[in-house]
Structure formats: structure tokens, C-alpha cells
Protein backbone atom coordinates (compact mmCIF):
# COMPACT_ATOMS: atom_id res chain seq x y z
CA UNK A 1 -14.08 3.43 -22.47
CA UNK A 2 -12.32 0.51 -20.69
CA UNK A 3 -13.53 -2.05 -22.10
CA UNK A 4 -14.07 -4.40 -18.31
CA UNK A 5 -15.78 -4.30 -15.19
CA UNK A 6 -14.15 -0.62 -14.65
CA UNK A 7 -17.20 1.21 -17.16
CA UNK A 8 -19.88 0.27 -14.32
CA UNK A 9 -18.04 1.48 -11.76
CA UNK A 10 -17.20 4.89 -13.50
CA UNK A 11 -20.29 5.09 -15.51
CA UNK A 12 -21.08 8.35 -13.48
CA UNK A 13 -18.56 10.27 -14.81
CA UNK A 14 -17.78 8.91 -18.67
CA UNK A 15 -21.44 9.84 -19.10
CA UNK A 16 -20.70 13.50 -17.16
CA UNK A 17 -20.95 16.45 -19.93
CA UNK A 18 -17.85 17.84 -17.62
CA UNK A 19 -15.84 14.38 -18.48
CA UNK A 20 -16.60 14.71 -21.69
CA UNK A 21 -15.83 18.22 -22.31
CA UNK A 22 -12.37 17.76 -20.40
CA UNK A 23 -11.78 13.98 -22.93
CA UNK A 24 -12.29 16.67 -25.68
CA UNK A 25 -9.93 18.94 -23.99
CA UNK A 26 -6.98 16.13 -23.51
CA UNK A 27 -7.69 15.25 -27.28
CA UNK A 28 -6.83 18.76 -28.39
CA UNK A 29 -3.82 18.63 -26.19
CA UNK A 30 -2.68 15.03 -28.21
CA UNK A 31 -3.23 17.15 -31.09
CA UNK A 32 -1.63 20.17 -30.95
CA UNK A 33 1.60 19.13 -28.98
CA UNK A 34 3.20 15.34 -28.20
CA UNK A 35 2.09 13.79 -25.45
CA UNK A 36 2.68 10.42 -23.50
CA UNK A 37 1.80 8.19 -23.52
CA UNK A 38 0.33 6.88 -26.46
CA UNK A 39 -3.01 8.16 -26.32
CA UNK A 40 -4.33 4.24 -26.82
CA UNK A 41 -1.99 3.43 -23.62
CA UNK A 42 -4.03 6.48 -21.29
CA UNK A 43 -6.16 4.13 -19.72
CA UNK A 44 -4.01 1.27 -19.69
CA UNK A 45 -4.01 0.95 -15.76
CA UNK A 46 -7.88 0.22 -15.90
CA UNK A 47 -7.64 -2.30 -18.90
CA UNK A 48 -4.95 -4.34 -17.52
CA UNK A 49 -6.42 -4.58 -13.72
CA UNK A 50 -10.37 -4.96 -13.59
CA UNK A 51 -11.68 -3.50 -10.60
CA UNK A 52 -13.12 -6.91 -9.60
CA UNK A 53 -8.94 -8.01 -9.77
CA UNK A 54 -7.40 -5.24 -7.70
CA UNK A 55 -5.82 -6.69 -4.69
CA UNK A 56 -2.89 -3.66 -4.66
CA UNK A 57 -3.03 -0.60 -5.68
CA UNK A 58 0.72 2.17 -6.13
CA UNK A 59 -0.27 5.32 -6.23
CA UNK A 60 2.49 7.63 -8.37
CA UNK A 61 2.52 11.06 -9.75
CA UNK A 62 2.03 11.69 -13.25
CA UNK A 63 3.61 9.71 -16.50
CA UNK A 64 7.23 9.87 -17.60
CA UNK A 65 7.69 12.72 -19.84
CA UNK A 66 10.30 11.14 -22.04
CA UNK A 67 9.94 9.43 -25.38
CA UNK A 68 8.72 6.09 -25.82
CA UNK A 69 9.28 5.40 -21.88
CA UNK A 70 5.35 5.99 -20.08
CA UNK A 71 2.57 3.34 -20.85
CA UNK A 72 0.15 4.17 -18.98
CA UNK A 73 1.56 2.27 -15.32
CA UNK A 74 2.97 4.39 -12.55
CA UNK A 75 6.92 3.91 -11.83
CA UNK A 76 6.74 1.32 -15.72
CA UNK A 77 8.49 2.00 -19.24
CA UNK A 78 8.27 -0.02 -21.86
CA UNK A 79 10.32 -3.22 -22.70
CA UNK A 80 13.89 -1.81 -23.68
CA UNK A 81 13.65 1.67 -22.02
CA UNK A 82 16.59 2.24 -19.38
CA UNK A 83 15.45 1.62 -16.04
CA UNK A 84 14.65 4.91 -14.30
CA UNK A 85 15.94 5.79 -11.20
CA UNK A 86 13.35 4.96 -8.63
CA UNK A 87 12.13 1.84 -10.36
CA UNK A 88 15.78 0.89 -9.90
CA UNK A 89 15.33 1.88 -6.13
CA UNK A 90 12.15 -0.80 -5.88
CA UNK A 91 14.09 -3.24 -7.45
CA UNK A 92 16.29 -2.92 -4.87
CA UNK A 93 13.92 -2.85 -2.22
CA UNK A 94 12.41 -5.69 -3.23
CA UNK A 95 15.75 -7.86 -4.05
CA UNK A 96 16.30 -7.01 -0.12
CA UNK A 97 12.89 -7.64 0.75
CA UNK A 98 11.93 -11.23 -0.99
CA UNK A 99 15.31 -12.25 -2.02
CA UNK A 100 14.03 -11.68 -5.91
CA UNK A 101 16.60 -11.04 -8.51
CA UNK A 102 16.81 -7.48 -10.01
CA UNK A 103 14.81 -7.38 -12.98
CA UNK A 104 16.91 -5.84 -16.35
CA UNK A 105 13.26 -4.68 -18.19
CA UNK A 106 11.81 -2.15 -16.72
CA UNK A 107 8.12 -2.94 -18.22
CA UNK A 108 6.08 -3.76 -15.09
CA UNK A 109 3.02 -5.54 -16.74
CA UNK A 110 3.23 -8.99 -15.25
CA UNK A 111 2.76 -7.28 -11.90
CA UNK A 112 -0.48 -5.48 -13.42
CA UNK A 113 -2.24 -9.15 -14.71
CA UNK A 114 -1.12 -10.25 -10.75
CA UNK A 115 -3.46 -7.57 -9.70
CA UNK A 116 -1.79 -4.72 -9.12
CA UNK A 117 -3.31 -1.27 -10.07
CA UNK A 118 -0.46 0.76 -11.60
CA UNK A 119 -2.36 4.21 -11.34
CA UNK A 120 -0.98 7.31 -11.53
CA UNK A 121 -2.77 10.45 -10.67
CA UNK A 122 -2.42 12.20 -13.26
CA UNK A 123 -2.93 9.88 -16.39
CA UNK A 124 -1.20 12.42 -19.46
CA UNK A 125 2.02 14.87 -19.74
CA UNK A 126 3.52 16.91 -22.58
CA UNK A 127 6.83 15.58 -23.75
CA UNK A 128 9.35 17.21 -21.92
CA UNK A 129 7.56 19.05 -19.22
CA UNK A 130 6.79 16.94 -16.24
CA UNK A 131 3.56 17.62 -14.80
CA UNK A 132 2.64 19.91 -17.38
CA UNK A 133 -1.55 17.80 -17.42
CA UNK A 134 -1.54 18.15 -13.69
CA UNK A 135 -5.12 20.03 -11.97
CA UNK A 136 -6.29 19.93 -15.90
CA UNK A 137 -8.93 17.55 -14.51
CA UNK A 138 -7.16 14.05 -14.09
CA UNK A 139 -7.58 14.10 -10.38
CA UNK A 140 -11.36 14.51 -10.15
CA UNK A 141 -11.47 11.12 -11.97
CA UNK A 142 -8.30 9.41 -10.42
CA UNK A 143 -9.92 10.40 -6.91
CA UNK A 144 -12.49 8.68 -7.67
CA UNK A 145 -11.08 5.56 -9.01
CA UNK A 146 -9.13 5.34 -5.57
CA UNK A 147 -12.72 6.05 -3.49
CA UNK A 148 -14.33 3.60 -5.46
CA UNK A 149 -11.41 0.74 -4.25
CA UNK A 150 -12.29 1.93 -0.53
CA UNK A 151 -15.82 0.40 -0.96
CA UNK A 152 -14.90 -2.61 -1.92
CA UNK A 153 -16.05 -5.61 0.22
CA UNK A 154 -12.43 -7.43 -0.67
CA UNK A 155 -9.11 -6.00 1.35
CA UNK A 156 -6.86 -3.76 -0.98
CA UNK A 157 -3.25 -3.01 -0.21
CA UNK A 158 -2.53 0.91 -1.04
CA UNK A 159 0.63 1.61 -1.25
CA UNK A 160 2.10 5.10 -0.92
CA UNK A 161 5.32 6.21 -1.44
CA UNK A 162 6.10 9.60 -1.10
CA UNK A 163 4.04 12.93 0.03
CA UNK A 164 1.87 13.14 -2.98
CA UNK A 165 0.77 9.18 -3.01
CA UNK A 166 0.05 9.95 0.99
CA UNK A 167 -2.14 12.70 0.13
CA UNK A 168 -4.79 9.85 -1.31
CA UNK A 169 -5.07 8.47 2.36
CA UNK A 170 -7.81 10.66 3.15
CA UNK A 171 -9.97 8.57 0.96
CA UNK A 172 -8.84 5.47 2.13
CA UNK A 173 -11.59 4.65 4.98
CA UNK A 174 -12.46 1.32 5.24
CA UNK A 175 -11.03 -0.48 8.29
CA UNK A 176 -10.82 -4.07 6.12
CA UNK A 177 -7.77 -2.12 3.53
CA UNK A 178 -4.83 -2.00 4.77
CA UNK A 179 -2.12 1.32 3.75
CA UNK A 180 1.55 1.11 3.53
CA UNK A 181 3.30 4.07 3.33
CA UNK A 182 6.80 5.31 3.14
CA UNK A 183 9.24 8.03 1.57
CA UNK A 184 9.80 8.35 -2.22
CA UNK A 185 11.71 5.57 -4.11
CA UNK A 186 13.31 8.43 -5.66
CA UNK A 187 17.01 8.95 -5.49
CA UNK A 188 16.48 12.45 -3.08
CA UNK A 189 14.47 10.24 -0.88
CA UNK A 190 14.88 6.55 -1.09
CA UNK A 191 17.50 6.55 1.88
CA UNK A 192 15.03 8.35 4.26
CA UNK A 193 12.30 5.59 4.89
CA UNK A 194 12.10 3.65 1.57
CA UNK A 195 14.62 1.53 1.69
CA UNK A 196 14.35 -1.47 4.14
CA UNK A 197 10.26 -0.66 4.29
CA UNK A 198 9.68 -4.19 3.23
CA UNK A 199 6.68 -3.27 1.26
CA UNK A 200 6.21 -6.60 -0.84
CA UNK A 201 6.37 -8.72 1.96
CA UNK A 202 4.08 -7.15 4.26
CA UNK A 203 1.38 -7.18 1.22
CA UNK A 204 1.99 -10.66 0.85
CA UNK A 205 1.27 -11.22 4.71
CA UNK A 206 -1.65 -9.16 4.47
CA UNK A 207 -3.04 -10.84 1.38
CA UNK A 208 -2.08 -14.23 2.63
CA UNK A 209 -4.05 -13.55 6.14
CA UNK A 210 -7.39 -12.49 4.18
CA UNK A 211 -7.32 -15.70 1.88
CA UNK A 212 -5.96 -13.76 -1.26
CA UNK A 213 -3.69 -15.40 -3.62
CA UNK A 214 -0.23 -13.58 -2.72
CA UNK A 215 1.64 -11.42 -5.37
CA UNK A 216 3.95 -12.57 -7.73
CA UNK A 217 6.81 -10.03 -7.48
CA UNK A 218 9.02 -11.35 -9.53
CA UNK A 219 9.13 -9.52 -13.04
């Protein structure tokens, strides 16, 4: 289904009747309305970041609902797509943070290849109508992807911005990972904790201190 490292880990559930039946399910969905993103781009999270490769991991909600802006990476739209509003808000964070110029695309793939798992919780919408996939199923899988990071032997950064990302800390265990969280990079909520968080530097530090090559932030 991936096409890396990420088929053994999920194995369990891509050969579940219950995955299947829901894959089916999300197909009909592609089918009978528009949805985003493309449905090649669902899984593009996975493809793009082998487990093996994680290092960070930002949690977000569910895919942008608008067209030709989700590809299948929280808080990223695709080359030429206006900048949303809280990806804005990181870029400022991290211009403050690291001193790195404000990026004008808005396509966050280098920072996927640096090993950054883009994943959003929900991994499909109907154009239009924001969580419109969410408790369809997405979760029970997502959940898992995220439970699966907290075994491995290698320290992950999660980072969690806002109340829904900080809801996935219950499955964060392991003493070795280390969890940043912090409000919303959203517009409503940016200003209450999110800005001056220093997020990107304190995975850097973190990385740095367990021998792992340091992030690249710079888009």
C-alpha cells in the first residue's frame, strides 16, 4: 500500500477485512463526491517518511478542503497555492526561532525527505466541508501509526499544536521521545502559546543530544 518499510509495520491492519471494507468505503466516497486530496496523494505522509526515517513527527487535523491545496502533509499545499494562515504563523515562528527566512511556497516536502512525518489524523475530506471524513475510520489507523512511533528504539520529536494534536499524547509512552506541545498556529490561537514556543530549535537540541542528524528547516 506504501510502497517502504511502513507495509511491515501496518501489515496488521491492510490485511484487516475491517481496513479493507472501510478502503472500499473511502473509494466510494472518491467516487461519488470530490475529495482531497488526490486519492494517489492519501498516503503520501507514509511514502515520503519511512518509518525507519522518522525523527519528527506534527500531528494536524484533517486535509485542507479547498481545491488543488491538500497533498497528503498536515499544515502543506502544493507549490503555487496561497499560503494558509497557520502555515504563515510557523513561518513566523520559525523566522523568530532559527533566524530562517520566510518561505513564499507553501509546499512543505523538503521537510518530509528531512524526516519529518507530516501526518494528519484524518487522511481524506470532501471538498468544501472540513472534517466531513472525520470518525469514518481514519483514526483507528492514524492511532496506530502514532503507537507504532512510541516503540521505536530511536528518539522521536512529537509535536503538538493545538487541543486535538494533544489528544495523541496518551499514546506517546516511551520515556526516550520527547513531546512538544503548544496552542494552535491558527490565527484564533497563535498569540496564546504558539508564538515564541521555539519549537524548531528545541527539536534540533533534542536531536543533536541523541546523535541524530538535526533538521533542516529551511524550505
Amino acid at each position: 500500500m506504501i510502497g517502504n518499510d511502513w507495509d511491515e509495520v501496518l501489515k496488521v491492519i491492510e490485511n484487516s477485512e475491517g481496513f479493507k471494507k472501510f478502503l472500499q468505503m473511502i473509494n466510494e466516497k472518491y467516487e461519488s463526491s470530490i475529495c482531497y486530496p488526490p486519492k494517489n496523494l492519501i498516503f503520501n505522509a507514509l511514502k515520503l517518511t519511512s518509518y525507519h526515517d522518522v525523527k519528527v513527527v506534527i500531528v494536524g487535523q484533517d486535509p485542507y478542503h479547498g481545491e488543488g491545496e491538500a497533498h497528503g502533509l498536515s499544515f502543506s499545499v502544493q507549490k503555487g497555492v496561497k499560503i494558509p494562515p497557520s502555515l504563515q504563523n510557523i513561518y513566523k515562528e520559525l523566522n523568530s526561532d532559527l533566524g530562517i527566512p520566510i518561505a513564499t511556497s507553501g509546499d512543505l516536502t523538503k521537510w518530509a525527505k528531512e524526516g519529518v512525518l507530516m501526518l494528519n489524523a484524518v487522511l481524506s475530506v470532501e471538498k468544501d466541508k472540513p472534517a466531513s471524513h472525520r470518525n469514518l475510520g481514519w483514526e483507528l489507523l492514524t492511532d496506530y501509526i502514532i503507537k507504532a512511533l512510541n516503540q521505536k528504539e530511536t528518539p522521536v520529536v512529537f509535536i503538538l499544536w493545538g487541543n486535538f494534536a494533544k489528544e495523541k499524547k496518551k499514546f506517546i509512552t516511551n520515556p526516550h521521545h520527547l513531546v512538544i506541545e503548544s496552542s494552535h498556529p491558527s490565527p484564533f490561537s497563535a498569540s496564546y502559546g504558539f508564538f515564541g514556543s521555539k519549537p524548531f530549535s528545541k527539536t534540533n537540541e533534542f536531536l543533536i543530544k541523541n546523535n541524530i542528524q538535526p533538521i533542516d528547516w529551511q524550505i
